[in-house]
Structure formats: C-alpha cells, structure tokens
Protein backbone atom coordinates (compact mmCIF):
# COMPACT_ATOMS: atom_id res chain seq x y z
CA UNK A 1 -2.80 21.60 8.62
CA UNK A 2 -3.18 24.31 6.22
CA UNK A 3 -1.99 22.53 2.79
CA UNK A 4 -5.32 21.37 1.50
CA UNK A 5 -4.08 17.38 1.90
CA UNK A 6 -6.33 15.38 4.05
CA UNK A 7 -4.06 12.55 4.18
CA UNK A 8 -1.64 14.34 6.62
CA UNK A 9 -2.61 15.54 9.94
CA UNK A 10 -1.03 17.08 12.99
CA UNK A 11 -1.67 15.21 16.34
CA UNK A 12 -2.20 16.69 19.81
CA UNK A 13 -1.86 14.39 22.58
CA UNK A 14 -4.78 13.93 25.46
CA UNK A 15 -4.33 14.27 28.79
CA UNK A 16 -4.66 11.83 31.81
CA UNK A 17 -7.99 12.53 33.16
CA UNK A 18 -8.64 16.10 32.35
CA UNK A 19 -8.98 17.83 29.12
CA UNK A 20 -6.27 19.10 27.00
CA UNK A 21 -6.33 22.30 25.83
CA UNK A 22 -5.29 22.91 22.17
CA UNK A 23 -4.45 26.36 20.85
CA UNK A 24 -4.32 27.08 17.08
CA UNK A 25 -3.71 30.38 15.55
CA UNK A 26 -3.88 31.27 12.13
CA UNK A 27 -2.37 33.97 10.38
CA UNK A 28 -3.16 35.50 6.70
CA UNK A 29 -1.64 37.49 4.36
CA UNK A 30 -4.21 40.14 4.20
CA UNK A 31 -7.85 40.50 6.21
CA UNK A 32 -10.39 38.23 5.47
CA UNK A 33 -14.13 38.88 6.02
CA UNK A 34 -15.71 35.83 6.97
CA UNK A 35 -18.38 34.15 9.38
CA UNK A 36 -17.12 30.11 8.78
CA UNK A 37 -13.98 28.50 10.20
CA UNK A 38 -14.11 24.38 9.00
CA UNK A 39 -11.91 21.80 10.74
CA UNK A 40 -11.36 18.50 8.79
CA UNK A 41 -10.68 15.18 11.01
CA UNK A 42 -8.68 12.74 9.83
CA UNK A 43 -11.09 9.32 10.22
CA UNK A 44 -11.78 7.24 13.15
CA UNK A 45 -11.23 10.65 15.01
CA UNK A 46 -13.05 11.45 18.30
CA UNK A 47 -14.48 15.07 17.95
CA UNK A 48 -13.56 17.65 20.60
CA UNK A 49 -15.35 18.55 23.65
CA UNK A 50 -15.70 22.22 23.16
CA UNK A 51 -14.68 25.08 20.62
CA UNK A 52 -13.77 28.74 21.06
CA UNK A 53 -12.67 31.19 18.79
CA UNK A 54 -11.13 34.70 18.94
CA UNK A 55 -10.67 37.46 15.56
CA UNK A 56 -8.32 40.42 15.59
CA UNK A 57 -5.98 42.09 13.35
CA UNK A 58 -2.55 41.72 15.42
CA UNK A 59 -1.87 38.69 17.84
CA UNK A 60 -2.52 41.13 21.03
CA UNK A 61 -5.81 42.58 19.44
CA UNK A 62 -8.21 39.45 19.42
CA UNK A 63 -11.89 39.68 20.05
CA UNK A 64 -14.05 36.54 21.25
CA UNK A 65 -16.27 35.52 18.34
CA UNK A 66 -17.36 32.22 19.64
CA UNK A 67 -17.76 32.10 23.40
CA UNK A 68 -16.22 28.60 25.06
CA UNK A 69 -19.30 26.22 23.63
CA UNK A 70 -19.78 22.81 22.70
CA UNK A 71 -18.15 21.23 19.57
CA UNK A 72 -21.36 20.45 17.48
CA UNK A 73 -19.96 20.04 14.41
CA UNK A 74 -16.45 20.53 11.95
CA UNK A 75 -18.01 23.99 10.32
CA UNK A 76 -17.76 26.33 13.04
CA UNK A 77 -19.95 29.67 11.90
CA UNK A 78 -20.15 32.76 13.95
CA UNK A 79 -21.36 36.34 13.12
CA UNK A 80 -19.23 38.09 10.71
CA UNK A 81 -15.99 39.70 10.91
CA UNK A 82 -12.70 40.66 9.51
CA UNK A 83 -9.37 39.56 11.06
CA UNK A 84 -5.98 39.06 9.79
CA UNK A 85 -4.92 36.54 13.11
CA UNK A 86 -7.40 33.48 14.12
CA UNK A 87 -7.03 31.58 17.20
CA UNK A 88 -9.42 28.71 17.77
CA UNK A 89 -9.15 27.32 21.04
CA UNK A 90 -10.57 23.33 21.43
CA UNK A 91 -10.85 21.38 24.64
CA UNK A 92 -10.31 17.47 23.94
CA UNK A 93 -10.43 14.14 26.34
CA UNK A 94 -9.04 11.96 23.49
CA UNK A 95 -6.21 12.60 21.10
CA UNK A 96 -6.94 14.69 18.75
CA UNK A 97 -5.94 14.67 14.83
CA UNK A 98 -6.29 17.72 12.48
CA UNK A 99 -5.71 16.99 8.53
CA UNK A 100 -7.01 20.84 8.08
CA UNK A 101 -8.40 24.15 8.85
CA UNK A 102 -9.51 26.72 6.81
CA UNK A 103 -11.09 30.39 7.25
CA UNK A 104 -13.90 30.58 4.65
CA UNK A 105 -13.93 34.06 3.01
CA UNK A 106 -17.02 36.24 2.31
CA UNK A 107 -14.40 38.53 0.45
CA UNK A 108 -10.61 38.88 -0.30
CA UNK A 109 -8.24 41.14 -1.35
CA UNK A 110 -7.17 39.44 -4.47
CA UNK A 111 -8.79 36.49 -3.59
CA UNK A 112 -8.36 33.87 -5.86
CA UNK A 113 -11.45 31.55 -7.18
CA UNK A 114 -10.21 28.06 -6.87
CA UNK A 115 -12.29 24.53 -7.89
CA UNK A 116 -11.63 21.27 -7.10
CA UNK A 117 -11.64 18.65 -10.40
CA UNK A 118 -11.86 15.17 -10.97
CA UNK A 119 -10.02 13.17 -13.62
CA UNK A 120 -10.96 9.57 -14.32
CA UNK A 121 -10.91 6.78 -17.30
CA UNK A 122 -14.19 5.93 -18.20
CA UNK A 123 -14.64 2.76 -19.22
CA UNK A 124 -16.96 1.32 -22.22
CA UNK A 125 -19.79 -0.02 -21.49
CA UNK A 126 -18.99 1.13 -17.48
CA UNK A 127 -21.36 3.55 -15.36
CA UNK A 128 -20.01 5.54 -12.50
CA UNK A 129 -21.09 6.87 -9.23
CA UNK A 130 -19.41 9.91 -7.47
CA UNK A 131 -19.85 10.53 -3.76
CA UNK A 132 -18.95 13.66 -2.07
CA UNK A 133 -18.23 14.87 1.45
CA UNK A 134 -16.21 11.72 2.55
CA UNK A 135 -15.94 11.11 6.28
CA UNK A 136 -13.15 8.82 5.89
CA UNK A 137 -10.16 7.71 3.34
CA UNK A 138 -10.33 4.60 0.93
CA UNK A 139 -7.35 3.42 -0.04
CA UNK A 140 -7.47 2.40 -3.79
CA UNK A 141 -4.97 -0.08 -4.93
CA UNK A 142 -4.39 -0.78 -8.43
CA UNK A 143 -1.87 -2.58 -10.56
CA UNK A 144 -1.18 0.01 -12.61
CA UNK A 145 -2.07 3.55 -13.38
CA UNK A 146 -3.33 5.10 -17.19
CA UNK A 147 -1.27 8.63 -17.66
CA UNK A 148 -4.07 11.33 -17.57
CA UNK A 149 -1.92 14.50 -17.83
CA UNK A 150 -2.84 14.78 -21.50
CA UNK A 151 -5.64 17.24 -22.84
CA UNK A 152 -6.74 14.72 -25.45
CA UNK A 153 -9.89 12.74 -25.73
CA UNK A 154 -11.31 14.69 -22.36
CA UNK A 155 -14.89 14.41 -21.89
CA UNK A 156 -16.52 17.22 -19.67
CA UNK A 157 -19.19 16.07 -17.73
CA UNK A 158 -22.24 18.34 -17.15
CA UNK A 159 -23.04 19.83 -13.78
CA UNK A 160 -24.51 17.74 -11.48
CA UNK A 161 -26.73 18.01 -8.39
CA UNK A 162 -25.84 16.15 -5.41
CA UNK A 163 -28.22 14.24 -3.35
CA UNK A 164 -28.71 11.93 -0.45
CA UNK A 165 -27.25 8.83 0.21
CA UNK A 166 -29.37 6.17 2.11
CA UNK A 167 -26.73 3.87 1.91
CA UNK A 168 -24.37 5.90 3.80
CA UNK A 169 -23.36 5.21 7.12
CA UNK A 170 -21.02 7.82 9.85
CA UNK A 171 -17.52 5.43 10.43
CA UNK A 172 -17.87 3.30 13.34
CA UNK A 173 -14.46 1.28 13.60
CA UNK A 174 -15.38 -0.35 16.90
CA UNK A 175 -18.68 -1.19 15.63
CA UNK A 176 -20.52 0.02 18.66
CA UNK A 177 -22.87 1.60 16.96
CA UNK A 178 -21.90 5.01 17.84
CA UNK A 179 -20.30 7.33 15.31
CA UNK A 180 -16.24 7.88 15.36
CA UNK A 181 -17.15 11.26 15.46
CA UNK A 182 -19.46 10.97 18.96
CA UNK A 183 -18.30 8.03 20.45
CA UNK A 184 -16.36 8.93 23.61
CA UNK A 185 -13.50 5.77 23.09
CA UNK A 186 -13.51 5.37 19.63
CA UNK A 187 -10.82 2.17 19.05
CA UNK A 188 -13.20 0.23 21.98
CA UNK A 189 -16.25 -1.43 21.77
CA UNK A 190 -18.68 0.10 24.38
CA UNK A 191 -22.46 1.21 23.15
CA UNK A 192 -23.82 2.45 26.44
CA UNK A 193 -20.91 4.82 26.15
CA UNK A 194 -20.71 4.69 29.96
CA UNK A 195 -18.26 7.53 31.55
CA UNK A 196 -18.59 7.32 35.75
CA UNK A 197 -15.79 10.27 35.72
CA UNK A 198 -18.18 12.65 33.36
CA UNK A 199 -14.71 13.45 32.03
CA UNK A 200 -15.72 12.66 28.70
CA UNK A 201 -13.71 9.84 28.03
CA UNK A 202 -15.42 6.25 28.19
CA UNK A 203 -14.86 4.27 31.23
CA UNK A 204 -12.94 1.41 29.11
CA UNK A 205 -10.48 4.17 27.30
CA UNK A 206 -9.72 5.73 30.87
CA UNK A 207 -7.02 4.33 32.70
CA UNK A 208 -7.79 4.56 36.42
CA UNK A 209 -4.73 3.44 37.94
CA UNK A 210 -2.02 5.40 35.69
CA UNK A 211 -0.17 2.67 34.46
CA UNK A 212 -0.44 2.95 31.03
CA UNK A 213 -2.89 0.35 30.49
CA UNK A 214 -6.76 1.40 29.59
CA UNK A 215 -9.13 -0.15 31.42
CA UNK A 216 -10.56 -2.21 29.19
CA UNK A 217 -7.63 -4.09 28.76
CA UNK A 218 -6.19 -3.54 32.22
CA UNK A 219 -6.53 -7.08 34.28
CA UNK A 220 -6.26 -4.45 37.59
CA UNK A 221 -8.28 -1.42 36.85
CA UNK A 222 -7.47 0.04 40.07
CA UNK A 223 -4.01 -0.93 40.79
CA UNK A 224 -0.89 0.27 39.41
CA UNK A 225 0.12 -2.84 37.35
CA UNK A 226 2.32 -2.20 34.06
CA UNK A 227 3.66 -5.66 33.50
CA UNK A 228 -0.45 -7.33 33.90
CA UNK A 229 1.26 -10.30 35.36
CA UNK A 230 -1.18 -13.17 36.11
CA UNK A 231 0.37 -16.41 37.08
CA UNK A 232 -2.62 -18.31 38.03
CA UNK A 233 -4.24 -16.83 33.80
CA UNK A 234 -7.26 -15.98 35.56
CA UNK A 235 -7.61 -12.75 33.89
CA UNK A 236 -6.95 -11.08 37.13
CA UNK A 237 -3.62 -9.65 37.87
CA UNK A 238 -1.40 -10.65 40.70
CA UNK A 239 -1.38 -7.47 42.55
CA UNK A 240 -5.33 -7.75 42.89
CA UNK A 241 -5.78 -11.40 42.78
CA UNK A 242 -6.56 -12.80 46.24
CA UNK A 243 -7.75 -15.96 45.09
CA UNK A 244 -5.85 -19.03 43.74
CA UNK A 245 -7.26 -20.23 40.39
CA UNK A 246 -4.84 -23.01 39.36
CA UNK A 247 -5.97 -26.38 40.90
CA UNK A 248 -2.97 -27.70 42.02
CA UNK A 249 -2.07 -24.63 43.41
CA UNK A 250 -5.32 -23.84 44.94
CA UNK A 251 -5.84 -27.45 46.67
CA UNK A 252 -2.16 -27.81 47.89
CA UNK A 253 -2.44 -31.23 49.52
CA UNK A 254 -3.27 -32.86 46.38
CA UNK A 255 0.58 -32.82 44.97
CA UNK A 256 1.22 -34.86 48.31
CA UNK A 257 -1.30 -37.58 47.48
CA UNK A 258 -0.24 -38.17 44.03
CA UNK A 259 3.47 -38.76 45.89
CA UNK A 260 1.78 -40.93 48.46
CA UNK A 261 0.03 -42.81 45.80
CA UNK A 262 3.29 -43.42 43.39
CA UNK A 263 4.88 -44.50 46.89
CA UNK A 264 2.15 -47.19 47.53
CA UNK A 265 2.51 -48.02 43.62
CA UNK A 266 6.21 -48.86 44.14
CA UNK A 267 6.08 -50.74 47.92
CA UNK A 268 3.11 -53.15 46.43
CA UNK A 269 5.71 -54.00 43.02
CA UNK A 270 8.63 -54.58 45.50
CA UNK A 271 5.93 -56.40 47.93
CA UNK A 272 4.79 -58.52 44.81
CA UNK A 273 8.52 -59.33 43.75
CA UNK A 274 9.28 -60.64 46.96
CA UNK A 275 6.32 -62.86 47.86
CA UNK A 276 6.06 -64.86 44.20
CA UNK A 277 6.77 -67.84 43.02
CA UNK A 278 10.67 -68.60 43.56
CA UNK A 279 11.99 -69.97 40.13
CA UNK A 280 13.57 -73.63 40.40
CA UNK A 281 16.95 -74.37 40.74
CA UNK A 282 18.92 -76.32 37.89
CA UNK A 283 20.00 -79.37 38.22
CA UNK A 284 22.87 -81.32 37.49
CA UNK A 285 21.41 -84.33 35.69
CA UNK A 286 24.26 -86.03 33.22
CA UNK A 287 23.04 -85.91 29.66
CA UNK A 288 21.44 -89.52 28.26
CA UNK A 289 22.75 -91.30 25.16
C-alpha cells in the first residue's frame, strides 16, 4: 500500500451485517510535519463509512487528530502536526481495497523533491490530450511497444494548466447512476439505494439469511438456502415455495386423464378391429384351360 503502484492493492474483508473495523498504521523513518493523509481506491471501490486518525511519535504515544467522522472524501486533512507513527482507523460495510496511502509532508528531514513524468511517441500530424486525476484504470493494449529509454530526439513539453472536464463522468459499473465511490452495493444495480437495516450496505448486497447468497440474487431472502434449489423454476426456492408452479404438477389429476384418454384410444382400435368387415375366405376353384 505504500509503493506508489496503483495497480496493486491490499483487501480487507467486510463483515456480515456490521461494520468492519480496519486499522492501518504507518511508520516513517524520521518525523514528518504534515496536515494531509490521501488514501487511493483501487476502482469500482465502495468508499468507507467513517475515518479516524491518531499522530504520535512512538506506537504507545498517539494523539487523536481526526475524531471518529464521516469518510467525505480520499484526502483526509486535519490541523497540523508532527508524528513519526500514523494510525488511521476506517469503519467499512463493503470490502474494502487500498492501492495506497501516503502522509503528505509540510517539511522533511532530508526530504526528497520527487515529480511524476510522462513519456510518449508523438505522432506526425497527431494531437494529444492528457487527463489527470484518474478515478479508475484503462487498460491499454497494443501490439507492440517503441523503446523510449533513449535521451534522443526528446521533446519537452511546456507547462501546462489543467482544467475541467465536462465530459467526465465518476465510475458507475452497475450503471445505477450512483457513483462507485457513494453507491452503497456497488457490483448491483439499485438507484434508490434502499438500505431497511441503515447498516450501510444496500438491501440487494445484504444477505439476510446468512447463506452466502446476496439478496439480490437469493431466490429465499429470508431462508437459509445455499443450494437455491427450485424444482418447479419459479424463481422461488423450495424451502419458501408453498405454491406449485409446474402445471402438471400443480393440477395432479390431469396425468390421469391423459392415461384414461390413451386407454379409450386403444379399447375403440381393438373395438373397431373386431366389429369390421371379415375378409372372404378362398376358395378352391380348379384353374380353367
């Protein structure tokens, strides 16, 4: 969580119905004055439900910096302070994924400037668009790859100023129109966000009846049911169906009239065998020259 790559990420499980608590602690070389802690989410990540955050110099030392308070965002900022250990305490309904966490510095003991740079190849004849703060990761495939190592033929490319996007839009990978970020199930589709519990989990991500199975898939929301088995396919499991969907099944004489009508079928063939025309019997008349 601490090696700068937001393509790895440590995961913390969530609990059944209550929130998980998840400790971190951070330890640095040497004290670091700062009033910013930032938390990067991996995407299609569920924020957590609250943030808290103690300072001190040893482990046993820590001071409360950030009372228990509501996650509103990955930049936590609190008044400023110097600390050598960091322990940031979150509360969370859903998993939760952590790519990385940093302490911003006001000042350093031989604190070290570092910059972030990007290396393309410029096309001819191409223009190019760069867009910062990503909220997600696009995978790029190409066929094959130019070798950019080199410090020949580099073009610097004059500061720029970054500005607004109107295009962009916060992930949504359930499409429910709420944000990754805010939306209290992210992987299922539910815009009212309804949560009866006020657990802060979405009704269709809890699983009521502890069998593994979320509600919103779960064909018995409220009975333990880990193998869904539905014989009759109404989309209501067997140990909550009391009703008989299959037709057959349902109406149970009709098996017995399709036996009485084959039955009927066969008597009037043998009945129409018996009662036809008898064929005539040969005769023994001597062939004629």
């Amino acid at each position: 969580m601490i090696d700068r790559d937001v393509t790895s990420y440590t995961e913390f499980p969530a609990g059944q119905n209550t929130a998980e608590r998840t400790v971190l602690t951070l330890h640095t070389i040497e004290p670091v004055t700062t009033s910013a802690l930032t938390l990067t989410l991996p995407p299609h990540v569920a924020q957590p439900l609250t943030v808290a955050v103690r300072v001190g110099m040893t482990a046993t030392a820590l001071t409360p910096i950030v009372v228990e308070r509501r996650y509103a965002g990955n930049t936590i900022q609190f008044p400023e302070v110097t600390g050598q250990v960091f322990e940031v305490t979150l509360t969370h309904i859903q998993p939760l994924r952590i790519a990385d966490i940093q302490v911003i510095p006001r000042t350093s003991v031989n604190a070290v400037n570092r910059t972030v740079a990007l290396r393309f190849l410029a096309q001819p004849g191409s223009s190019y668009e760069l867009f910062a703060h990503p909220d997600r990761m696009i995978p790029l495939q190409l066929p094959e790859s130019g070798n950019l190592v080199g410090e020949q033929n580099i073009l610097p490319l004059k500061p720029i100023t970054l500005a607004y996007n109107p295009q962009y839009m916060p992930a949504d990978i359930d499409n429910d129109s709420v944000p990754d970020t805010l939306d209290n199930c992210v992987t299922q589709y539910n815009p009212d966000q309804t949560d009866i519990d006020k657990n802060g989990r979405g009704d269709v991500c809890d699983d009521y009846d502890r069998d593994g199975v979320i509600n919103e898939i779960d064909n018995c929301i409220n009975q333990p049911n880990v193998g869904q088995a539905d014989e009759d396919g109404d989309g209501i499991g067997d140990m909550c169906d009391s009703e008989e969907s299959r037709f057959t099944e349902k109406n149970p004489w009709i098996p017995w009239v399709g036996i009485g009508l084959a039955g009927l079928t066969i008597l009037a063939l043998f009945a129409l065998v018996a009662l036809g025309p008898k064929p005539a019997a040969p005769t023994d008349t001597p062939p004629q020259e």
